[in-house]
Structure formats: structure tokens, C-alpha cells
PDB file of N, CA and C in Angstrom:
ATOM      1  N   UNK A   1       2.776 -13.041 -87.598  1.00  0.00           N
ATOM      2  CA  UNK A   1       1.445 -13.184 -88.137  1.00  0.00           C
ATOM      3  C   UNK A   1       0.852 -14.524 -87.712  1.00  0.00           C
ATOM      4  N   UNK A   2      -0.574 -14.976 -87.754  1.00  0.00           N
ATOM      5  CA  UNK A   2      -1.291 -15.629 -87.013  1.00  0.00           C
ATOM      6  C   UNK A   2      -0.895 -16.751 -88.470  1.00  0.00           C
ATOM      7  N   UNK A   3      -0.975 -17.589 -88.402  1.00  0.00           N
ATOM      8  CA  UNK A   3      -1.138 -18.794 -89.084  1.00  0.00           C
ATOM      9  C   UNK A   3      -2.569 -18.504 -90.000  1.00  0.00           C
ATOM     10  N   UNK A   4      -3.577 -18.247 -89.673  1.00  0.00           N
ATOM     11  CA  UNK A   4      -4.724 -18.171 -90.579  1.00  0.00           C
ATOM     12  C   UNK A   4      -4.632 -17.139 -91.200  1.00  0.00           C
ATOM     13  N   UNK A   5      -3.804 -16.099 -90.779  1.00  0.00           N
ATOM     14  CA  UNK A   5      -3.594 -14.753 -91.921  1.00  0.00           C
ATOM     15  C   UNK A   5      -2.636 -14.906 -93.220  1.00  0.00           C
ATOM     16  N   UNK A   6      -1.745 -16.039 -92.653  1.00  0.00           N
ATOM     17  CA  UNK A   6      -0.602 -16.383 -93.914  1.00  0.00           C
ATOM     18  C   UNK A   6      -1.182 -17.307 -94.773  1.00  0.00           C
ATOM     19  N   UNK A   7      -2.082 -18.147 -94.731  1.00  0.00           N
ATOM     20  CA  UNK A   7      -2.653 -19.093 -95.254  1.00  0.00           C
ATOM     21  C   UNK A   7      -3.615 -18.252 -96.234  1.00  0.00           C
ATOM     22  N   UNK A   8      -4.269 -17.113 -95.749  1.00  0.00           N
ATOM     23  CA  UNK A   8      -5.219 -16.249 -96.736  1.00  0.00           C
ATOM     24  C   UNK A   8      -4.201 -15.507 -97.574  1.00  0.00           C
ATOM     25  N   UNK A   9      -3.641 -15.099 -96.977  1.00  0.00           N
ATOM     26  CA  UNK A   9      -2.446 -14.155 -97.863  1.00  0.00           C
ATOM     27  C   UNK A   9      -1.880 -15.224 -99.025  1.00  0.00           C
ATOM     28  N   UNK A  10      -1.260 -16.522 -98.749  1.00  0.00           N
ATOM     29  CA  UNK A  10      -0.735 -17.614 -99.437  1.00  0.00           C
ATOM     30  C   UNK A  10      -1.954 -17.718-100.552  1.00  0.00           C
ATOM     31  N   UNK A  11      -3.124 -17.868 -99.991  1.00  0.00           N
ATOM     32  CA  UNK A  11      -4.200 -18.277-101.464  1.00  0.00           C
ATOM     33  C   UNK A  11      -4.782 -17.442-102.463  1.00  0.00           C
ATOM     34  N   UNK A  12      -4.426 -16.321-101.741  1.00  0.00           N
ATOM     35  CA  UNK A  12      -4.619 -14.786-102.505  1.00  0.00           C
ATOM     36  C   UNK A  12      -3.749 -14.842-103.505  1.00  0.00           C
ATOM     37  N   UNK A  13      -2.576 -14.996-103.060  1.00  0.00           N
ATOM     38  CA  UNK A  13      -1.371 -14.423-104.231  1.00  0.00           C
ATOM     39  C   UNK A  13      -1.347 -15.803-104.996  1.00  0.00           C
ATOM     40  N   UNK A  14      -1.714 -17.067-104.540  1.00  0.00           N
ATOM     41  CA  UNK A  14      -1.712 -18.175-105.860  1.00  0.00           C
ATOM     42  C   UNK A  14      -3.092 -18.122-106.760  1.00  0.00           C
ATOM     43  N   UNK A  15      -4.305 -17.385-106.198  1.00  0.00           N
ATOM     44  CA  UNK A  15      -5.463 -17.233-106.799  1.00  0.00           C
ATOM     45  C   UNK A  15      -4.799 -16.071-108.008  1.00  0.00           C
ATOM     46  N   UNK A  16      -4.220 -15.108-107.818  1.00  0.00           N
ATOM     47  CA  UNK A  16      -3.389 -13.811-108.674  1.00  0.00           C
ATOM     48  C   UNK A  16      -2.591 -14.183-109.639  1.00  0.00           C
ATOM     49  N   UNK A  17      -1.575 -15.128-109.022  1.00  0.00           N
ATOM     50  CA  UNK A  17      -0.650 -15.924-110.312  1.00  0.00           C
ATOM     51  C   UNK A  17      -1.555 -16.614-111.040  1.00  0.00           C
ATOM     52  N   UNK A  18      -2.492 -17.401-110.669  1.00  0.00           N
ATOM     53  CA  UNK A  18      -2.876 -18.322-111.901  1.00  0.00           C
ATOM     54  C   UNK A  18      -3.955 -17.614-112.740  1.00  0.00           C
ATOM     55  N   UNK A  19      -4.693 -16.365-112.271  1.00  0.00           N
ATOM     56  CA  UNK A  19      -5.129 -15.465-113.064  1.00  0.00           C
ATOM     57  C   UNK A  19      -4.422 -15.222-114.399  1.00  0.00           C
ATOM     58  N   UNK A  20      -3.578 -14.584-113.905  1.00  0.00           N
ATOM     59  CA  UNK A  20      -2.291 -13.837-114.885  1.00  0.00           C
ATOM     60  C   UNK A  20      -0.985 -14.787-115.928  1.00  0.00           C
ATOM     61  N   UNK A  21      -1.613 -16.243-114.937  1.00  0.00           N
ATOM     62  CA  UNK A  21      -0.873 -17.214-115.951  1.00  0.00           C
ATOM     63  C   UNK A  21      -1.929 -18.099-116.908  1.00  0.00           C
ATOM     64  N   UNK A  22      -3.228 -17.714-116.843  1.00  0.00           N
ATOM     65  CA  UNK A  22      -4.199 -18.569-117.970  1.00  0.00           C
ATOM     66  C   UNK A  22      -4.493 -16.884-118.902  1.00  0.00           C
ATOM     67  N   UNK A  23      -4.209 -15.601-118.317  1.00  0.00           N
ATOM     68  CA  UNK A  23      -4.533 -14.555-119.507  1.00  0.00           C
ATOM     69  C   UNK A  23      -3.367 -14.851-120.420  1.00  0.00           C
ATOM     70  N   UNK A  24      -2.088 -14.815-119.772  1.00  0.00           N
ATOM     71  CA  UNK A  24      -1.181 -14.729-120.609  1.00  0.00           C
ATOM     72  C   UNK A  24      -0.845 -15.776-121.821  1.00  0.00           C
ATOM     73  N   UNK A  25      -1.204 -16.995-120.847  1.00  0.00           N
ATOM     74  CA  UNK A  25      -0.739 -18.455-121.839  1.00  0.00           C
ATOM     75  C   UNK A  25      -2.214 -18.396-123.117  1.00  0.00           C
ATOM     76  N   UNK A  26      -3.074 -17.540-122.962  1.00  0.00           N
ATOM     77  CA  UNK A  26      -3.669 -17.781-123.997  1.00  0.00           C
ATOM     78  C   UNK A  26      -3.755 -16.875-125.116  1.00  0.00           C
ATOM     79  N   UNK A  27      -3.131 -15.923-125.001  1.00  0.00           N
ATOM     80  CA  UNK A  27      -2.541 -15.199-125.758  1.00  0.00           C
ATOM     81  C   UNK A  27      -1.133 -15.745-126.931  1.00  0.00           C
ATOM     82  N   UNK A  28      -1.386 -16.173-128.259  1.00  0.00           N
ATOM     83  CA  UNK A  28      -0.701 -17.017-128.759  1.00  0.00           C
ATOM     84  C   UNK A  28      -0.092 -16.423-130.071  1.00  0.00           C
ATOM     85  N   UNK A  29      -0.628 -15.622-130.089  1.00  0.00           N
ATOM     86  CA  UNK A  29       0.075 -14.447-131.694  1.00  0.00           C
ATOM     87  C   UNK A  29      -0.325 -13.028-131.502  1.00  0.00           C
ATOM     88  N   UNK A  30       0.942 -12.372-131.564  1.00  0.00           N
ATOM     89  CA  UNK A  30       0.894 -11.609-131.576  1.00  0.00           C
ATOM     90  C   UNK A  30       0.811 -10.296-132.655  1.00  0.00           C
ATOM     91  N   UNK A  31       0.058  -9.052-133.234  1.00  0.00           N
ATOM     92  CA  UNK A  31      -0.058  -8.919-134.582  1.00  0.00           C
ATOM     93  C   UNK A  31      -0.041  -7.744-134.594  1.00  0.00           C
ATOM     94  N   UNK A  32       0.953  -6.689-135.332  1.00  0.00           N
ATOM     95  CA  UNK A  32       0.689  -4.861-135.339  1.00  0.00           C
ATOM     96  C   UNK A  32       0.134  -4.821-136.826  1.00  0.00           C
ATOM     97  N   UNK A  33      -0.850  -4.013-136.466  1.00  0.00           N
ATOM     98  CA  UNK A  33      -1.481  -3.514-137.920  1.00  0.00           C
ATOM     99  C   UNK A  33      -1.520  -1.708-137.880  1.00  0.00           C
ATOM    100  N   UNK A  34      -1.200  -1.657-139.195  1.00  0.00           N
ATOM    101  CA  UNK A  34      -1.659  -0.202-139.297  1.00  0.00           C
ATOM    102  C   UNK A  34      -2.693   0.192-140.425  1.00  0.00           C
ATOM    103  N   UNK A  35      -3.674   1.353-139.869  1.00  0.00           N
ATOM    104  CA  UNK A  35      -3.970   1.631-140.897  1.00  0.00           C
ATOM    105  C   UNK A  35      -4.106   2.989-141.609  1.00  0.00           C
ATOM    106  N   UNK A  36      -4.995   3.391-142.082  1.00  0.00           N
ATOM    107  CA  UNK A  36      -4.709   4.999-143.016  1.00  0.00           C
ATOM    108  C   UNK A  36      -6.297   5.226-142.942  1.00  0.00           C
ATOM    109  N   UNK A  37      -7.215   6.060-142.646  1.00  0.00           N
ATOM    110  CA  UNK A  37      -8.248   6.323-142.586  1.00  0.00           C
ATOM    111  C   UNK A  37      -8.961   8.033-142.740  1.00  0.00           C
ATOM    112  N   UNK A  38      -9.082   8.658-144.203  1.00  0.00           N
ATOM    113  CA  UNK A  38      -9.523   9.823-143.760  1.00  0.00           C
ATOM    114  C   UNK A  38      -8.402  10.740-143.783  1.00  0.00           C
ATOM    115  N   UNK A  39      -7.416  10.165-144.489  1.00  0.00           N
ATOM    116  CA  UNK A  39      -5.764  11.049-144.732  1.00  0.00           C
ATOM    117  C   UNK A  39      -4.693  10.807-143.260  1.00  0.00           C
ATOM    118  N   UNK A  40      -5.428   9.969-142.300  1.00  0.00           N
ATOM    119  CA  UNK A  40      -4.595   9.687-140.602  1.00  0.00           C
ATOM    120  C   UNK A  40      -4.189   8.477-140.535  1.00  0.00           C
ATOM    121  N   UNK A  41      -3.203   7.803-140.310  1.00  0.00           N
ATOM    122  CA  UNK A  41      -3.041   7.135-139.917  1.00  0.00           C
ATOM    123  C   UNK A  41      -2.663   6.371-138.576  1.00  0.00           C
ATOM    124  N   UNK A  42      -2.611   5.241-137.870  1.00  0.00           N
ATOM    125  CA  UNK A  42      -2.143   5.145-136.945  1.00  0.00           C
ATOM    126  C   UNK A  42      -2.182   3.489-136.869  1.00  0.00           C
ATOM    127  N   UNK A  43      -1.189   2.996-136.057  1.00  0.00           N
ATOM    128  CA  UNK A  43      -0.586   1.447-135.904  1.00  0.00           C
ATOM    129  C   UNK A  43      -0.881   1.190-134.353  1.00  0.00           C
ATOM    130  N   UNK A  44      -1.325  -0.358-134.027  1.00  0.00           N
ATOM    131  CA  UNK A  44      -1.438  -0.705-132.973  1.00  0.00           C
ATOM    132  C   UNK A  44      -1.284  -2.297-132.873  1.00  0.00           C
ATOM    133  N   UNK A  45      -0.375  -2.779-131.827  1.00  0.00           N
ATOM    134  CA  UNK A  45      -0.670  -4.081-132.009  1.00  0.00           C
ATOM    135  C   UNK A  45      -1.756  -4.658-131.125  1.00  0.00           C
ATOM    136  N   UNK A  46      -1.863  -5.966-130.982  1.00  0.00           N
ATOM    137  CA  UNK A  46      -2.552  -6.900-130.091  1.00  0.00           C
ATOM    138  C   UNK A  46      -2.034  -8.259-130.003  1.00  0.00           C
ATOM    139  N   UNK A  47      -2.869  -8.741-128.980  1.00  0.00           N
ATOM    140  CA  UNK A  47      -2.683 -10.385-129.082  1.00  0.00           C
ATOM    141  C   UNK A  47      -3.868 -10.925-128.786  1.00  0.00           C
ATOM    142  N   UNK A  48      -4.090 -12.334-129.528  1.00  0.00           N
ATOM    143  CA  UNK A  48      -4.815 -13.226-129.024  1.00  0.00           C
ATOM    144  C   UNK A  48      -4.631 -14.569-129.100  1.00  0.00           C
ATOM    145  N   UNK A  49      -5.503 -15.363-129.116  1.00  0.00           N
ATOM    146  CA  UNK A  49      -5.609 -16.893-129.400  1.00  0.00           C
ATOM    147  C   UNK A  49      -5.253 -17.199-131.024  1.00  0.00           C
ATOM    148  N   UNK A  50      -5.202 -16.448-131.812  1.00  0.00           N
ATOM    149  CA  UNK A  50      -4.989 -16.639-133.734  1.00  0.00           C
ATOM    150  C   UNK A  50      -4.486 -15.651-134.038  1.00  0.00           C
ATOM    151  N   UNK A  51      -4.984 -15.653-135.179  1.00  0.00           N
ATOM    152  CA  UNK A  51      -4.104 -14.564-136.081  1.00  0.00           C
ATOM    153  C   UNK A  51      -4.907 -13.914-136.279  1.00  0.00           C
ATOM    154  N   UNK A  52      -6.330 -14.583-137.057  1.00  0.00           N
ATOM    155  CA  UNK A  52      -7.160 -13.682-137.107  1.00  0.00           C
ATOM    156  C   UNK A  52      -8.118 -13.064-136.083  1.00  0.00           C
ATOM    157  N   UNK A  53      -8.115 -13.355-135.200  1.00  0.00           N
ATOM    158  CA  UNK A  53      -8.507 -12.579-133.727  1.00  0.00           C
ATOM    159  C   UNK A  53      -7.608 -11.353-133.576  1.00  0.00           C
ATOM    160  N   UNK A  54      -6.221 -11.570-133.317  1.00  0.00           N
ATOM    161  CA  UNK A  54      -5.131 -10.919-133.023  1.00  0.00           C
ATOM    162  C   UNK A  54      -5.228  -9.669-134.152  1.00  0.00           C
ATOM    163  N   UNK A  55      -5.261  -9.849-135.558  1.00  0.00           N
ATOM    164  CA  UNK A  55      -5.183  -9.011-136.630  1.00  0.00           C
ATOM    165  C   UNK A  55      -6.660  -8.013-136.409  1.00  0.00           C
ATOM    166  N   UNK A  56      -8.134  -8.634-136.083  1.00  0.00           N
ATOM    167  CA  UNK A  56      -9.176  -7.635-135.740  1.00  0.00           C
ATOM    168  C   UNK A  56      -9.063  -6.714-134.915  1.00  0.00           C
ATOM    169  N   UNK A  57      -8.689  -7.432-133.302  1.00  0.00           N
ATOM    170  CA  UNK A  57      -8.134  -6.497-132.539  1.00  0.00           C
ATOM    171  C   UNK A  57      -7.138  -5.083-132.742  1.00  0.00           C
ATOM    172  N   UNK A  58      -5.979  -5.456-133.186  1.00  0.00           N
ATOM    173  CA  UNK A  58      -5.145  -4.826-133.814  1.00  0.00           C
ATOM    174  C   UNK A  58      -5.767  -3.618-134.710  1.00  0.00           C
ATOM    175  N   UNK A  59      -6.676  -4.161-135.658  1.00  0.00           N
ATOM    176  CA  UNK A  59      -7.370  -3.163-136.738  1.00  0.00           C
ATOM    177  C   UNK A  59      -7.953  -2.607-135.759  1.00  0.00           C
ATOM    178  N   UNK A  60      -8.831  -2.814-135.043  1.00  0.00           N
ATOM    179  CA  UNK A  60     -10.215  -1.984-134.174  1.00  0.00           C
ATOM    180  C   UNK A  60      -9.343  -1.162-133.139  1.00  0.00           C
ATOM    181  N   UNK A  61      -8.249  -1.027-132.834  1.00  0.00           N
ATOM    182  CA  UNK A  61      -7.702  -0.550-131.954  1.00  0.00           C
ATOM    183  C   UNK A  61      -7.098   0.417-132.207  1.00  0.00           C
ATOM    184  N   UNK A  62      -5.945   0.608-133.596  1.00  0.00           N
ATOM    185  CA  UNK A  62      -5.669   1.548-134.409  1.00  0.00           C
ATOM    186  C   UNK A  62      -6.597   2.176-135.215  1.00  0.00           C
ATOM    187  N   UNK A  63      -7.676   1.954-135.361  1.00  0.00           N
ATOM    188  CA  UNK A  63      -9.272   2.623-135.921  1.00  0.00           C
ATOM    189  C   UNK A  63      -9.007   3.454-135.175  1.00  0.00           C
ATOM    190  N   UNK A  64      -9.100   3.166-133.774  1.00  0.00           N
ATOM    191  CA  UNK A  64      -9.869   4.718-132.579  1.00  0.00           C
ATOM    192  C   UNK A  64      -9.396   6.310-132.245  1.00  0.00           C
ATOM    193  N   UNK A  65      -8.046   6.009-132.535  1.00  0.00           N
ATOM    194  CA  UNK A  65      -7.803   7.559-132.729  1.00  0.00           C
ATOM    195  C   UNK A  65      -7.720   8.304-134.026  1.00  0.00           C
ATOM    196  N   UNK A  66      -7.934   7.528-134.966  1.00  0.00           N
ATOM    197  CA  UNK A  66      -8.433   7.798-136.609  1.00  0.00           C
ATOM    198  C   UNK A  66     -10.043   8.194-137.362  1.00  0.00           C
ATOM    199  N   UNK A  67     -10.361   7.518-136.129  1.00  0.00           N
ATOM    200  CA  UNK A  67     -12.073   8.048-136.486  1.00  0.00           C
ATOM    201  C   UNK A  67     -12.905   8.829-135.448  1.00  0.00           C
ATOM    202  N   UNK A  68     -14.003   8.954-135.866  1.00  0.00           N
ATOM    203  CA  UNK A  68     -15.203   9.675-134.510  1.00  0.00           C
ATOM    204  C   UNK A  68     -16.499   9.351-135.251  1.00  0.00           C
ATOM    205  N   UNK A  69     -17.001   8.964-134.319  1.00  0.00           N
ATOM    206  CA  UNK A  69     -18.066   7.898-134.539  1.00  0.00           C
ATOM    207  C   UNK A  69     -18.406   6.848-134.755  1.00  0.00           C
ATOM    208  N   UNK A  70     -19.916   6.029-134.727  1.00  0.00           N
ATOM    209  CA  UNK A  70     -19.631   4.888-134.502  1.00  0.00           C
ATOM    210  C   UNK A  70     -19.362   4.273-136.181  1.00  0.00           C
ATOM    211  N   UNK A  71     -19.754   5.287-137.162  1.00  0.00           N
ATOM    212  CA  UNK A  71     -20.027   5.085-138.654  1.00  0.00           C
ATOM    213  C   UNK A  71     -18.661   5.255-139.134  1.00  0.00           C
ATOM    214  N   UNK A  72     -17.468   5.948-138.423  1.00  0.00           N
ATOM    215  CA  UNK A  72     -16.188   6.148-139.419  1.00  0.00           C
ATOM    216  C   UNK A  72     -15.262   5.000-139.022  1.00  0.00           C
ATOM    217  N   UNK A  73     -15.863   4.567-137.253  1.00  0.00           N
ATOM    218  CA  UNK A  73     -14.839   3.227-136.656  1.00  0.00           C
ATOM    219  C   UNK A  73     -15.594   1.956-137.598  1.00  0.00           C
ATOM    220  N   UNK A  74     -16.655   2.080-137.849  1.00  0.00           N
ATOM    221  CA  UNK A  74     -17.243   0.505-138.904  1.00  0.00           C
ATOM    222  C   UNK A  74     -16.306   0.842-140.065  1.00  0.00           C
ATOM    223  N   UNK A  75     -16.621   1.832-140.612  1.00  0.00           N
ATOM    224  CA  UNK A  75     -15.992   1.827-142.326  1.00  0.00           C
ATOM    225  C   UNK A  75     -14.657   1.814-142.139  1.00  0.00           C
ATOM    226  N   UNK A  76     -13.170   2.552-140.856  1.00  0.00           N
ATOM    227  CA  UNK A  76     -12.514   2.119-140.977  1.00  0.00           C
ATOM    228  C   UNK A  76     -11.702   0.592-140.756  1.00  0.00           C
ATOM    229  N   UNK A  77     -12.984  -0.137-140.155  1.00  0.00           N
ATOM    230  CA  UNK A  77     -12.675  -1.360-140.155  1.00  0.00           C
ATOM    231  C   UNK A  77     -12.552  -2.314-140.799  1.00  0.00           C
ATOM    232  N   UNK A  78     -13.592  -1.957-141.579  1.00  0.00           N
ATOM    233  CA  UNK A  78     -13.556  -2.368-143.596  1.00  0.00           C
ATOM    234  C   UNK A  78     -13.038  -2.600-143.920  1.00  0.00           C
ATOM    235  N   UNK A  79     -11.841  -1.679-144.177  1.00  0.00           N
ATOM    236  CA  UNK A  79     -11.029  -1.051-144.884  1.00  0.00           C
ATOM    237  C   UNK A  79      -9.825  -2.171-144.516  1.00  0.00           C
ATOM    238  N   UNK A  80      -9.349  -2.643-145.539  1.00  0.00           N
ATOM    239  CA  UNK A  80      -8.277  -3.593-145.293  1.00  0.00           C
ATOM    240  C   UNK A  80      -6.902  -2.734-145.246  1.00  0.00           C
ATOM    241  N   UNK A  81      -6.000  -3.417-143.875  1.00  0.00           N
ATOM    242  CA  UNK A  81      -4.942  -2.595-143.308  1.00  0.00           C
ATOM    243  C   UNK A  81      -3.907  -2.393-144.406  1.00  0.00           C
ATOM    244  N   UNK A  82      -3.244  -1.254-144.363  1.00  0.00           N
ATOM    245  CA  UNK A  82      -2.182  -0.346-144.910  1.00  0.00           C
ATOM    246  C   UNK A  82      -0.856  -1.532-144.521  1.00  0.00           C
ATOM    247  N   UNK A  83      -0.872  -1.700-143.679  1.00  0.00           N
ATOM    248  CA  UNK A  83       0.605  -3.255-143.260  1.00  0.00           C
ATOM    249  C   UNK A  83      -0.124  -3.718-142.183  1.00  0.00           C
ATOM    250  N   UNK A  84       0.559  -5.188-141.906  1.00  0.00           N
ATOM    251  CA  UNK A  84       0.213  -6.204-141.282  1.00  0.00           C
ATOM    252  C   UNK A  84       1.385  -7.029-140.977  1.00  0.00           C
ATOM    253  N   UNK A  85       1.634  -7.296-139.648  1.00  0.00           N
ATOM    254  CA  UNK A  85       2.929  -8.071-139.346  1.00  0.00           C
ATOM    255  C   UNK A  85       2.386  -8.788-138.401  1.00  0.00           C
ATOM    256  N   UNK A  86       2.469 -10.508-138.400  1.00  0.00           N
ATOM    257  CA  UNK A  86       2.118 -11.293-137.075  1.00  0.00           C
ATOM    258  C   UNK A  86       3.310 -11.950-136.663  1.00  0.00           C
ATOM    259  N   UNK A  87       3.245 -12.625-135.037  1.00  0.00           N
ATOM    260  CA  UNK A  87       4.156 -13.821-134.752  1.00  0.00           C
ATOM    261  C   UNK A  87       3.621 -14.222-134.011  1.00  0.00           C
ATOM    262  N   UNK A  88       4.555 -15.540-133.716  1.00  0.00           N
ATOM    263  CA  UNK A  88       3.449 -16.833-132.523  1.00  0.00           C
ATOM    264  C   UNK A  88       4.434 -16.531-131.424  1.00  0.00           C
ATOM    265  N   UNK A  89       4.083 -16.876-130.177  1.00  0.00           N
ATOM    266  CA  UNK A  89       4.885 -16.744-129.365  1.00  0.00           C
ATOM    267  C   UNK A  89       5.128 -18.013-128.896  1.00  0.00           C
TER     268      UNK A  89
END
């Protein structure tokens, strides 16, 4: 390979790692919530920067196969979770 092709290839894949190393490092707790909505339930975790970021996510995510619409995903969001488990990483 030509010298200017390894040099693009080289800044590509360090432009990729440091992508994937500022998503990850900011991801700092991790949190499964479940909840009960409508007689269904269902659990999902997430992560983010807190707890309470991490815990919304978590709720809004296990909402979606529990509801239909945009009125049953608000109210099951409301709805304070059935369990809640966090950790820091």
C-alpha cells in the first residue's frame, strides 16, 4: 500500500476509537427498571451520565412495548416504576 493510503486508513480507525471511547466513558450508571402498565409488564435497562438520566431512559424504554400511543407512553411514564436497580461503573 502507498504510504498516503495507510496514513488515511491510520486516521480513520483513530477518528473510530475515540468516537466509541468518549460514548462509552460517558456513560457512568447504569439502571434496569421495570414497569407494569395496563396489566403488561416489561423491564429494560440503560445508561447514562446519572442516575436520574439513566433511570428515565430505562422507564421510557420499557414503556414501549407496554403501550400504543403517544397518551399511554406519557401516562406510563408517570407512573412510578414497579423495581428499580442502579450501579456506577
Amino acid at each position: 500500500m502507498k504510504p498516503k493510503t495507510l496514513l488515511t486508513v491510520a486516521v480513520i480507525l483513530m477518528f473510530i476509537a475515540f468516537l466509541a471511547y468518549s460514548t462509552l466513558s460517558a456513560q457512568k450508571v447504569t439502571c434496569n427498571v421495570c414497569v407494569e402498565f395496563n396489566g403488561r409488564s416489561n423491564c429494560a435497562p440503560a445508561s447514562a451520565n446519572d442516575e436520574i438520566e439513566a433511570t428515565r431512559t430505562a422507564q421510557n424504554t420499557a414503556c414501549g412495548p407496554v403501550t400504543s400511543g403517544m397518551n399511554e407512553t406519557i401516562a406510563c411514564g408517570n407512573k412510578p416504576p414497579v423495581s428499580q436497580s442502579c450501579k456506577k461503573k
